[in-house]
C-alpha atoms as a PDB file:
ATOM      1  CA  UNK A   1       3.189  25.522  22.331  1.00  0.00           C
ATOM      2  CA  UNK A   2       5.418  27.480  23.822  1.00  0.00           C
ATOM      3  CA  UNK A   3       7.584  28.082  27.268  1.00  0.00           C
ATOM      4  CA  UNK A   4       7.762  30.566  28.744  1.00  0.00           C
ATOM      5  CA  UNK A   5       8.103  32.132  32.067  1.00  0.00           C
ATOM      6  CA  UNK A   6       4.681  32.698  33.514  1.00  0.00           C
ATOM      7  CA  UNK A   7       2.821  32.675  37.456  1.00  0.00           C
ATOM      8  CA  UNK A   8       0.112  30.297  36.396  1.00  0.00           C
ATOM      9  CA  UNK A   9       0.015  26.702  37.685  1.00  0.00           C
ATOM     10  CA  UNK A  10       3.985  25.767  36.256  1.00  0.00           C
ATOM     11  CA  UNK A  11       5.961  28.851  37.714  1.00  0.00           C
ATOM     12  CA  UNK A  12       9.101  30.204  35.529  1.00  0.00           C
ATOM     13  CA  UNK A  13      11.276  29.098  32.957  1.00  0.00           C
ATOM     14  CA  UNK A  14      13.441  26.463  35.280  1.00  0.00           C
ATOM     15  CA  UNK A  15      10.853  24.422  35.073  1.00  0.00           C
ATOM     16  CA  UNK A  16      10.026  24.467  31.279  1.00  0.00           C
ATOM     17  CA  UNK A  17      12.614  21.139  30.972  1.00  0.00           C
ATOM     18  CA  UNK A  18      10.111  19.187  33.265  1.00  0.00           C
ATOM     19  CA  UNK A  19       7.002  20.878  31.284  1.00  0.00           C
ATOM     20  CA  UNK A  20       8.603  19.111  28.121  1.00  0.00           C
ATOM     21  CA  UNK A  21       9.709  15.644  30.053  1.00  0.00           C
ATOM     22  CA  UNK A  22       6.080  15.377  31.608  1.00  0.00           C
ATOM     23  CA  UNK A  23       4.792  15.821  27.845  1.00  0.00           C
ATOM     24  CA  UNK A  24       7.105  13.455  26.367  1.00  0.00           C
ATOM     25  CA  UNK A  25       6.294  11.118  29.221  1.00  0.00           C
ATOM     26  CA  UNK A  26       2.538  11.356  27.994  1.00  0.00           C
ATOM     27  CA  UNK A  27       2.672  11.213  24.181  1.00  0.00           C
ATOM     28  CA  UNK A  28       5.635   8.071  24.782  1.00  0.00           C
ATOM     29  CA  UNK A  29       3.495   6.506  27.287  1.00  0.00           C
ATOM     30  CA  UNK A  30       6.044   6.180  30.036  1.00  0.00           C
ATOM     31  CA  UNK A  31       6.077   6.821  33.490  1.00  0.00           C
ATOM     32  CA  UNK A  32       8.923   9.407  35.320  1.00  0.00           C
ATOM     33  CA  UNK A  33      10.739   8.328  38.075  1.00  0.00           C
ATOM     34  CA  UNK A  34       9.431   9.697  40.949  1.00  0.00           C
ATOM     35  CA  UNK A  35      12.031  10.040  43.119  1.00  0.00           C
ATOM     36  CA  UNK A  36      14.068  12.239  40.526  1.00  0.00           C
ATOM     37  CA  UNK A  37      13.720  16.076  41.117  1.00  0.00           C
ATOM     38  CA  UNK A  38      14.021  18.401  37.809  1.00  0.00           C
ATOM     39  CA  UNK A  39      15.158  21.554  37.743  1.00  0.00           C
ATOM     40  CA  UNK A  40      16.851  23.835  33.898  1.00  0.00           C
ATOM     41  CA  UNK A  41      15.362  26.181  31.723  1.00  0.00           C
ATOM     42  CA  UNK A  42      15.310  24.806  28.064  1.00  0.00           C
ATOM     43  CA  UNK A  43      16.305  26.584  25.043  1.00  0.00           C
ATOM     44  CA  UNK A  44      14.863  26.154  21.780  1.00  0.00           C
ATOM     45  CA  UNK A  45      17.371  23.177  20.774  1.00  0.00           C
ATOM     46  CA  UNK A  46      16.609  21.156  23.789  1.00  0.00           C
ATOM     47  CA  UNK A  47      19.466  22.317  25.800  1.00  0.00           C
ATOM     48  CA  UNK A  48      18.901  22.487  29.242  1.00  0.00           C
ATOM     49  CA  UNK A  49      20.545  26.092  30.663  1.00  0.00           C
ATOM     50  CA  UNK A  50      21.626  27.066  33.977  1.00  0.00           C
ATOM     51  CA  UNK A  51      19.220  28.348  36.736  1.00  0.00           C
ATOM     52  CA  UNK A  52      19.582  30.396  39.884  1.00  0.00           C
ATOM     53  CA  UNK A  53      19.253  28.919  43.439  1.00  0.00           C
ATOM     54  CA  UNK A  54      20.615  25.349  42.718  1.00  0.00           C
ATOM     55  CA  UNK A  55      21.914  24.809  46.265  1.00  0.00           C
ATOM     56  CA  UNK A  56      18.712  25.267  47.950  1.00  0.00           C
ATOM     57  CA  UNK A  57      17.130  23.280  45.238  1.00  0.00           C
ATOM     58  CA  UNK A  58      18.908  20.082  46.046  1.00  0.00           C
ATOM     59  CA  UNK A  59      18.807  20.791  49.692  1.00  0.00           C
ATOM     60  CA  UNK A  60      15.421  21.520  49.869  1.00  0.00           C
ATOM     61  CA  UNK A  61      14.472  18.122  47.899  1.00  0.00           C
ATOM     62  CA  UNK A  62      16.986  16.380  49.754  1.00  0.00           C
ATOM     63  CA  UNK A  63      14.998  17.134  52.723  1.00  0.00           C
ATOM     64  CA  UNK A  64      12.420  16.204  51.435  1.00  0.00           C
ATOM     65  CA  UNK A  65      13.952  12.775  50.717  1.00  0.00           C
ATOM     66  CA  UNK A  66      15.600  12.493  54.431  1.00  0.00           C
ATOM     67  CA  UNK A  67      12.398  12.812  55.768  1.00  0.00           C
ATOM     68  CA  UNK A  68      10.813  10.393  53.694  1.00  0.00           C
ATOM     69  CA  UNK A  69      13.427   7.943  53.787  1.00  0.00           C
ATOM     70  CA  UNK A  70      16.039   7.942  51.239  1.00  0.00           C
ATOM     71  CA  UNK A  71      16.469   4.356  49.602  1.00  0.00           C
ATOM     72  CA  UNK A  72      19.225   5.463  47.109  1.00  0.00           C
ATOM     73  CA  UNK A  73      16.562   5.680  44.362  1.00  0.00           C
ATOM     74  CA  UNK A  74      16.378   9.613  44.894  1.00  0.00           C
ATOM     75  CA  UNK A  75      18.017  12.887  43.510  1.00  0.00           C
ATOM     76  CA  UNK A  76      17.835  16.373  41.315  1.00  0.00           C
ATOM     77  CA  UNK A  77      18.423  16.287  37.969  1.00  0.00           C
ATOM     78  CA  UNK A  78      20.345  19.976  37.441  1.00  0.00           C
ATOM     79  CA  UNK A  79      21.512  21.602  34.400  1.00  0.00           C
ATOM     80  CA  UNK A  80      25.206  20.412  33.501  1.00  0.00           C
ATOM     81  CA  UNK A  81      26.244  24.087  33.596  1.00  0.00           C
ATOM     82  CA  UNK A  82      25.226  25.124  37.159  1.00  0.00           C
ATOM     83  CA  UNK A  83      28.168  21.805  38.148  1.00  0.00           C
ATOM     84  CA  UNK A  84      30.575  24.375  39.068  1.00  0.00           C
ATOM     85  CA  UNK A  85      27.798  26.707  41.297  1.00  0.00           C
ATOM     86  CA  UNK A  86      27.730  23.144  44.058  1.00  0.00           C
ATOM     87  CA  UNK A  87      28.382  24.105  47.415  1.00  0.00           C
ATOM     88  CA  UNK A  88      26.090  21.861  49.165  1.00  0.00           C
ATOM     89  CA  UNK A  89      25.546  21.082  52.829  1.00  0.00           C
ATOM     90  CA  UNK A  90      28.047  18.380  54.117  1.00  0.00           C
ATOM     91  CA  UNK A  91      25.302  15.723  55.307  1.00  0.00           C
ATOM     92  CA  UNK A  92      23.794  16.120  51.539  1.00  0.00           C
ATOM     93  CA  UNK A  93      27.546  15.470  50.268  1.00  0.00           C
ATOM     94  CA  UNK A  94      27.788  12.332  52.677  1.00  0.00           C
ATOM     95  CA  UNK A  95      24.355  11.195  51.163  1.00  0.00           C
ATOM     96  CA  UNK A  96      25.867  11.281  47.668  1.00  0.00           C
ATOM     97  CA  UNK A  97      29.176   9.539  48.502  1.00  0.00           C
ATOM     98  CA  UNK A  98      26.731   7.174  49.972  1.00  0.00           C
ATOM     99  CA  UNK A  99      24.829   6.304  47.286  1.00  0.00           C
ATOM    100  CA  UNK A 100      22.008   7.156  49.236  1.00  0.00           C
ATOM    101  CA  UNK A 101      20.803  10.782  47.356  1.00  0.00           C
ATOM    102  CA  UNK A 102      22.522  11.491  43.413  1.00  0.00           C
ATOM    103  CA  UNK A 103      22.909  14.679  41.755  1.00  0.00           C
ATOM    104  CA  UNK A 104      22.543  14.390  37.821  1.00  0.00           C
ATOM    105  CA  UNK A 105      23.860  16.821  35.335  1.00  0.00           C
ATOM    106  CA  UNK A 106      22.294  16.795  31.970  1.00  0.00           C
ATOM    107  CA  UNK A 107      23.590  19.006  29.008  1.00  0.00           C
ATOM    108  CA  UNK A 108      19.901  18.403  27.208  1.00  0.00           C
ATOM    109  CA  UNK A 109      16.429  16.952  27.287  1.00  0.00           C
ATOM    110  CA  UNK A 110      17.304  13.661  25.128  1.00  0.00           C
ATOM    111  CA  UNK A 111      19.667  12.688  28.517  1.00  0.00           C
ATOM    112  CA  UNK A 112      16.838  13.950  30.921  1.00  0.00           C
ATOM    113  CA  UNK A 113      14.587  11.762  29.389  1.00  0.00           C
ATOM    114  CA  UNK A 114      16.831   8.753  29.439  1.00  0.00           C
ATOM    115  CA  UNK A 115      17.676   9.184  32.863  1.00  0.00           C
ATOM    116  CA  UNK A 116      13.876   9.918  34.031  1.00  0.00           C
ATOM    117  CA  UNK A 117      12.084   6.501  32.452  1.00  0.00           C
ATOM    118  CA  UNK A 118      14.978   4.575  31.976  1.00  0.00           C
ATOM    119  CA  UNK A 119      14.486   4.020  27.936  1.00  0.00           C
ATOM    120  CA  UNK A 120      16.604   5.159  25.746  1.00  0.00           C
ATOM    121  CA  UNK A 121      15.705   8.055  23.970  1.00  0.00           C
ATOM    122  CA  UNK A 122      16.774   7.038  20.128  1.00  0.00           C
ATOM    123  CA  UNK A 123      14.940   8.446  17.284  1.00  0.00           C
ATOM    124  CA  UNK A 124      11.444   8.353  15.418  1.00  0.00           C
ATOM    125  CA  UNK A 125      12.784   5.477  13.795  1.00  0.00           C
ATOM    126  CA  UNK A 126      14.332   3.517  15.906  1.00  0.00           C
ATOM    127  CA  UNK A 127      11.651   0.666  17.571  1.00  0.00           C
ATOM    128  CA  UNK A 128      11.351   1.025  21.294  1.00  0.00           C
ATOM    129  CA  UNK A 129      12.560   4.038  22.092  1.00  0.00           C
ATOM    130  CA  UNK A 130      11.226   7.170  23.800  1.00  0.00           C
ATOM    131  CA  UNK A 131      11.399   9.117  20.788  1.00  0.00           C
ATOM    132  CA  UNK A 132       9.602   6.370  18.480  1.00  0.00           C
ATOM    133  CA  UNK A 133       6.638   5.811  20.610  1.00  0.00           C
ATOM    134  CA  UNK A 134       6.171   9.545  20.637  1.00  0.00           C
ATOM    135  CA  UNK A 135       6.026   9.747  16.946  1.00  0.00           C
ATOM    136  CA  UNK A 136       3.532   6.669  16.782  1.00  0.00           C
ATOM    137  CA  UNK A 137       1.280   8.663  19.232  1.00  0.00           C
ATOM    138  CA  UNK A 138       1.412  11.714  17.058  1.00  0.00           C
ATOM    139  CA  UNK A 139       0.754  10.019  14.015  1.00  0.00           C
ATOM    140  CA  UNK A 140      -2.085   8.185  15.613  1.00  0.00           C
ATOM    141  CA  UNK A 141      -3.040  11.983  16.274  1.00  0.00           C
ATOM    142  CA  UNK A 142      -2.541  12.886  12.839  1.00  0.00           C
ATOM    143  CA  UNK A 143      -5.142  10.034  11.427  1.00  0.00           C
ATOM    144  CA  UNK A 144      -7.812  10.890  13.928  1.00  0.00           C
ATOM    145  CA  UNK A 145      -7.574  14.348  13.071  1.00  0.00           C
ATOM    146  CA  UNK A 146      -7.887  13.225   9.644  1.00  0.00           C
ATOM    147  CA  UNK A 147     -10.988  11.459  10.635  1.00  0.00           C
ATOM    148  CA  UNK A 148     -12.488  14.419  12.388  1.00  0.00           C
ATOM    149  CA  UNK A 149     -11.999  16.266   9.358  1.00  0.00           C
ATOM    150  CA  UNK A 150     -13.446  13.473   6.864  1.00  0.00           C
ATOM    151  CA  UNK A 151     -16.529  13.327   9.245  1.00  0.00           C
ATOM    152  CA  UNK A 152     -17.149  17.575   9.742  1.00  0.00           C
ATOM    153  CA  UNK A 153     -16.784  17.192   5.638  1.00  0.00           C
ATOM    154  CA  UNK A 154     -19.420  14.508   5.459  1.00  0.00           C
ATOM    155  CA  UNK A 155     -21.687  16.302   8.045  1.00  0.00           C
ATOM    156  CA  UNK A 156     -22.986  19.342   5.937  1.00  0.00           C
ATOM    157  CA  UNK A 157     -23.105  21.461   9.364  1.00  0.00           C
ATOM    158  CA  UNK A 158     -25.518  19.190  11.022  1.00  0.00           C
ATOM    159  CA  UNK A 159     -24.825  20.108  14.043  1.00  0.00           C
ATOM    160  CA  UNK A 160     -21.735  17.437  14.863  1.00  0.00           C
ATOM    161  CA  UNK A 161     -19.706  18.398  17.550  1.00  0.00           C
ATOM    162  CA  UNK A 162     -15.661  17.682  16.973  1.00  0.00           C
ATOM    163  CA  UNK A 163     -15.376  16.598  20.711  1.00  0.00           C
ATOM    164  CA  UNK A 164     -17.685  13.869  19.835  1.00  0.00           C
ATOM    165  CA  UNK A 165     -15.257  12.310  17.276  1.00  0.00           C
ATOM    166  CA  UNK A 166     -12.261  13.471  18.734  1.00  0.00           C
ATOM    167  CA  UNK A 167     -12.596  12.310  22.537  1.00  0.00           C
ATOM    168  CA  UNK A 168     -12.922   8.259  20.569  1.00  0.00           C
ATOM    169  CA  UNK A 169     -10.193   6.332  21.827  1.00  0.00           C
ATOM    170  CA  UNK A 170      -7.612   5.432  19.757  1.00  0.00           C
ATOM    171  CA  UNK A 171      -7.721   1.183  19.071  1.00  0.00           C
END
């Protein structure tokens, strides 16, 4: 898996920190708040890097919001190192000093993830967290994949498909 900056359905790098919380999300089984905009490229250590056009990022979601209705719930979720870049629009900056709109800076996924379900991220270890369901789900992967490739073994090429066995849900 990789990300990278591409024009298909997920357009450019910024968004390859919200690729990764959406999968994490998944494989943990937790839902993303939905009222929390993501924006940060990610290196290859889960540090989330700066990214052009933050203004207009938070402006343009907290339009969004305004229209919508803010209920203090919403924000954008911006790399830590594009703090210094903020020049926003003085109703946005009332919003925040309001409590009504937030802008979060995170320095790397493990934070983005906290922040977007609310559980702490921990370790693949540690019970309950994000981190530790994901590594139950993957191992769950692991034995099924085992059992897919016990059963093609067993088959002798008789015509099995691996979709069969591997579309079973997991008990």
């Amino acid at each position: 898996m990789v990300f990278e900056q591409s024009y298909a359905e997920i357009e450019g790098d910024s968004a390859s920190s919200t690729e990764l919380y959406a999968l994490l999300s998944n494989l943990a089984d937790l839902p993303i708040k939905q009222g929390i905009a993501v924006t940060g490229s990610m290196n290859q250590k889960g540090f989330i890097q700066a990214i052009g056009g933050v203004n207009e990022k938070i402006e343009g979601f907290f339009d969004v919001c305004r229209n919508a209705g803010l209920d203090g719930t919403q924000g954008v979720m911006i790399p830590r190192a594009n703090l210094y870049d903020l020049m926003l629009r003085e109703d946005v900056v009332e919003a925040v000093r309001a409590g009504q709109f937030h802008v979060w800076a995170v320095e790397n996924v493990t934070e983005g993830i906290e922040l977007l379900t609310g559980t702490k991220a921990g370790s693949p270890t540690e019970e309950g967290t994000v981190y530790h369901r994901v590594s139950q789900t993957l191992a769950r992967f692991s034995e099924h994949l085992e059992d897919v490739e016990e059963h093609i073994e067993h088959s002798n090429g008789q015509g099995h498909w691996v979709s069969d066995v591997v579309m079973a849900k997991p008990s």
